[in-house]
PDB file of N, CA and C in Angstrom:
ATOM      1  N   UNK A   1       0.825  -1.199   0.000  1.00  0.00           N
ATOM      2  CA  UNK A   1       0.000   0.000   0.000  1.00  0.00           C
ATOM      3  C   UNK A   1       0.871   1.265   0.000  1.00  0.00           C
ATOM      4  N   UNK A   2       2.163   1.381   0.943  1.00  0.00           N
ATOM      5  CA  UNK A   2       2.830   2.294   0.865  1.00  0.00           C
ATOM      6  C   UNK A   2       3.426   2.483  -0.354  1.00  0.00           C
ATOM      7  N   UNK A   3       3.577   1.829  -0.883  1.00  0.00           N
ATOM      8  CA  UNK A   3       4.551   1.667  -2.452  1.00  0.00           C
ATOM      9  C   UNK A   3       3.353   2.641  -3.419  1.00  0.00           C
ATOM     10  N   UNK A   4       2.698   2.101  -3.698  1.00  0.00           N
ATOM     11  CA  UNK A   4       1.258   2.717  -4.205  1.00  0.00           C
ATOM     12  C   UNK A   4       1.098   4.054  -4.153  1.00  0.00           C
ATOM     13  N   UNK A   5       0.603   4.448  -2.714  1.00  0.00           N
ATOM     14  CA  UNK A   5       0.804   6.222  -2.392  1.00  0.00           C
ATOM     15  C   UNK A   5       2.034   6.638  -2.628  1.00  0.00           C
ATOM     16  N   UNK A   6       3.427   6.257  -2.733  1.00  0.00           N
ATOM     17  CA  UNK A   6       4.505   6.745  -2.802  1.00  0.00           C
ATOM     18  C   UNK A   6       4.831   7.248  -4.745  1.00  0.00           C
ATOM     19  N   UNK A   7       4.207   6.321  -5.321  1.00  0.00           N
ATOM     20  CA  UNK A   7       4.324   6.560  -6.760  1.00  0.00           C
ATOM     21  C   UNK A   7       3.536   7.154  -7.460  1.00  0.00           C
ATOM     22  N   UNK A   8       2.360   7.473  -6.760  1.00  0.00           N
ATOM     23  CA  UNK A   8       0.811   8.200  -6.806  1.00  0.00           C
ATOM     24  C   UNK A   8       1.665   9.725  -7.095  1.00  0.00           C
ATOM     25  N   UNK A   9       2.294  10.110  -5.891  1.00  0.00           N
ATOM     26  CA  UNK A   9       2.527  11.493  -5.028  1.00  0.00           C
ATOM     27  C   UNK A   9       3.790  11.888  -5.992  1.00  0.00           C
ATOM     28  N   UNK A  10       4.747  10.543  -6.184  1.00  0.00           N
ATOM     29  CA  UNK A  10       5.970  11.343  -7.331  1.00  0.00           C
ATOM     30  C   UNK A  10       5.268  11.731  -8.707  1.00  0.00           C
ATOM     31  N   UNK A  11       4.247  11.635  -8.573  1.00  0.00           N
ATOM     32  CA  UNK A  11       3.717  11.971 -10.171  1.00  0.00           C
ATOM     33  C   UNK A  11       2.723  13.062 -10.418  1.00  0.00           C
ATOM     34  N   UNK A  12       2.811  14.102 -10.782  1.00  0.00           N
ATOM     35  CA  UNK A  12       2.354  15.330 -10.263  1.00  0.00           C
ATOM     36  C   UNK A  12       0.986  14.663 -10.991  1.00  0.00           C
ATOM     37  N   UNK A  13      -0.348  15.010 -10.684  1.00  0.00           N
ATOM     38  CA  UNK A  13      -1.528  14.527 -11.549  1.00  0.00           C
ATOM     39  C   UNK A  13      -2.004  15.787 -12.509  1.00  0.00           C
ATOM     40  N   UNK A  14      -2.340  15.732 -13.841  1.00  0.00           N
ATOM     41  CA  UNK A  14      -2.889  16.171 -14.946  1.00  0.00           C
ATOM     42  C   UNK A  14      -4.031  17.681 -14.209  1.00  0.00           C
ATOM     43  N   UNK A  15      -4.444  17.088 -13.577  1.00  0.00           N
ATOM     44  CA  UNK A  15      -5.826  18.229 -12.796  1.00  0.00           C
ATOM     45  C   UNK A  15      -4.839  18.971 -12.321  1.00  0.00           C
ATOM     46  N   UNK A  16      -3.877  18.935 -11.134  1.00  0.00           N
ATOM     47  CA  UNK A  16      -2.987  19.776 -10.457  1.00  0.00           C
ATOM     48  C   UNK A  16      -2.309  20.614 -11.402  1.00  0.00           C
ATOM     49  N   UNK A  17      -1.393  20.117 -12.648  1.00  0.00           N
ATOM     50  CA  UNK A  17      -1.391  20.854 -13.692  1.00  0.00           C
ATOM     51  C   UNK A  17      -1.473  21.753 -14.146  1.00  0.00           C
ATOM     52  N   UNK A  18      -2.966  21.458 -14.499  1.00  0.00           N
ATOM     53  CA  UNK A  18      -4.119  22.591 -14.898  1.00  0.00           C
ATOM     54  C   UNK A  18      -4.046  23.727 -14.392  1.00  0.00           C
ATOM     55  N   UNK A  19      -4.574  23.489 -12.961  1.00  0.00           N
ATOM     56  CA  UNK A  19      -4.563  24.516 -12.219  1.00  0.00           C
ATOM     57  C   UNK A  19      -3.565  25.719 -12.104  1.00  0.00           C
ATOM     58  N   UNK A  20      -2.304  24.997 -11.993  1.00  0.00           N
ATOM     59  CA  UNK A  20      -1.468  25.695 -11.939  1.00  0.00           C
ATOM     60  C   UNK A  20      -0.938  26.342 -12.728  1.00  0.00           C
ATOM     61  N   UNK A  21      -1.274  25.977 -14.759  1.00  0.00           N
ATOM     62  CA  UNK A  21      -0.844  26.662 -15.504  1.00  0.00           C
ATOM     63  C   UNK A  21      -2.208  27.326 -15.647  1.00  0.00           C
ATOM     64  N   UNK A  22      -3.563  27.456 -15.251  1.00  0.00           N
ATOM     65  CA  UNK A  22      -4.344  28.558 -15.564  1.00  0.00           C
ATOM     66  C   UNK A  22      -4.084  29.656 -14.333  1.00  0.00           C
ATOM     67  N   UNK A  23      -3.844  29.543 -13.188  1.00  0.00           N
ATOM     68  CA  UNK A  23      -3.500  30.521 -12.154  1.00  0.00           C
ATOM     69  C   UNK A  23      -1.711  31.075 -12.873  1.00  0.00           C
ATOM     70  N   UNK A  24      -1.073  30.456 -13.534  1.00  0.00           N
ATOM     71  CA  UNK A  24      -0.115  31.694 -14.409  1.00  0.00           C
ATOM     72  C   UNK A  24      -0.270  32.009 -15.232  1.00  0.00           C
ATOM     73  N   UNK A  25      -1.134  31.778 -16.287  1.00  0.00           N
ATOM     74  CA  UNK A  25      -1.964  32.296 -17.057  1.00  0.00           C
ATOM     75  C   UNK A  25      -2.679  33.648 -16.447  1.00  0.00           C
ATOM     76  N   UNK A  26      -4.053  33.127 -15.908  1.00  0.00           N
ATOM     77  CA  UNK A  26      -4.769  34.388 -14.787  1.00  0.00           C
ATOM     78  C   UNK A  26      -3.384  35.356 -14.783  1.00  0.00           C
ATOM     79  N   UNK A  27      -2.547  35.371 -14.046  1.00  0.00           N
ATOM     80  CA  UNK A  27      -1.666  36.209 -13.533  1.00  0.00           C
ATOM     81  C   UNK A  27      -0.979  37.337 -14.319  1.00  0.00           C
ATOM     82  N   UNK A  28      -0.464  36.541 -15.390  1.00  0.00           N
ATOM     83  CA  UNK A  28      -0.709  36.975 -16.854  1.00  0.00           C
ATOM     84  C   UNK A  28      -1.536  37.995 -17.262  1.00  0.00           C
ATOM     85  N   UNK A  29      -1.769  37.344 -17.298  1.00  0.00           N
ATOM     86  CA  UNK A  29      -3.256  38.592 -17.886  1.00  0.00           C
ATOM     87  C   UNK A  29      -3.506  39.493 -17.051  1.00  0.00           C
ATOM     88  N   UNK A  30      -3.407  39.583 -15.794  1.00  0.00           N
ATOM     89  CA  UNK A  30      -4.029  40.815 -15.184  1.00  0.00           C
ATOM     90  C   UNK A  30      -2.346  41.197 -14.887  1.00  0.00           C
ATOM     91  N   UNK A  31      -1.363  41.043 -15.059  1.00  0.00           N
ATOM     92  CA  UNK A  31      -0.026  41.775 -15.193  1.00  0.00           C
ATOM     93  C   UNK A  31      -0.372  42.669 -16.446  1.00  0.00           C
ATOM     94  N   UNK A  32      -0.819  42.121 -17.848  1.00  0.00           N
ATOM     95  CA  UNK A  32      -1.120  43.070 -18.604  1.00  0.00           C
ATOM     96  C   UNK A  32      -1.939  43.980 -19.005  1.00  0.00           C
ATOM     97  N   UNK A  33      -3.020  43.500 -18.197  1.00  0.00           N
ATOM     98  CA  UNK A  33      -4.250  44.282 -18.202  1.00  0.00           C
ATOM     99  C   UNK A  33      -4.034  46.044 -17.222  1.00  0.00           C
ATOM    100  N   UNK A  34      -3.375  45.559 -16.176  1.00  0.00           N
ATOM    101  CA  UNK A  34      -2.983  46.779 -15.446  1.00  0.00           C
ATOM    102  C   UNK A  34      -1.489  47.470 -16.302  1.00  0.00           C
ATOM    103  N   UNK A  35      -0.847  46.989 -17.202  1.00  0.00           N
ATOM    104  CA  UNK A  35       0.723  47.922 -17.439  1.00  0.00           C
ATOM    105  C   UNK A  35      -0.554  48.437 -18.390  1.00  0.00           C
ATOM    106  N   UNK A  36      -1.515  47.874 -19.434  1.00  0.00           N
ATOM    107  CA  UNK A  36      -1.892  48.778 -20.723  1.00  0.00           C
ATOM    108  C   UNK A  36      -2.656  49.648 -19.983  1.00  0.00           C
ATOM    109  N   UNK A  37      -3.643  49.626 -18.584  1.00  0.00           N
ATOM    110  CA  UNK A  37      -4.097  50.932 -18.339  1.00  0.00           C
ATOM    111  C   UNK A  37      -3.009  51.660 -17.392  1.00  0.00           C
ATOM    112  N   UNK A  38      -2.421  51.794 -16.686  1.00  0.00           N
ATOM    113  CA  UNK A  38      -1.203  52.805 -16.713  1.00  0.00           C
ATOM    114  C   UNK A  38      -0.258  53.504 -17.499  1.00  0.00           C
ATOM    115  N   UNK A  39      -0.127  52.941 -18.732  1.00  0.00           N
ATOM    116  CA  UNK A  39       0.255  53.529 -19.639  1.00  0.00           C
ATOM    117  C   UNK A  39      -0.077  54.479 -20.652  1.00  0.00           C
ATOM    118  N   UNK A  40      -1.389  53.849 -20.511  1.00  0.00           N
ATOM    119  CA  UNK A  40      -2.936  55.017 -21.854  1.00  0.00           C
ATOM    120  C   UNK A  40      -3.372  56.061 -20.605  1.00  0.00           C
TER     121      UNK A  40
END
């Protein structure tokens, strides 16, 4: 069983991923959303 959870956890999962490249994405975007209105 331990073997199992241990090879589960080295393997980042597809959903976690996600998340994490749409929250730098998100971030993204509102980095540029605020330089184009400070600038105009």
């Amino acid at each position: 069983m331990m073997d199992y959870e241990d090879d589960v956890s080295s393997i980042p999962e597809p959903a976690t991923l996600a998340l994490v490249a749409l929250g730098l994405i998100g971030i993204a975007l509102l980095r540029r959303r605020r330089s184009i209105k400070s600038t105009t």
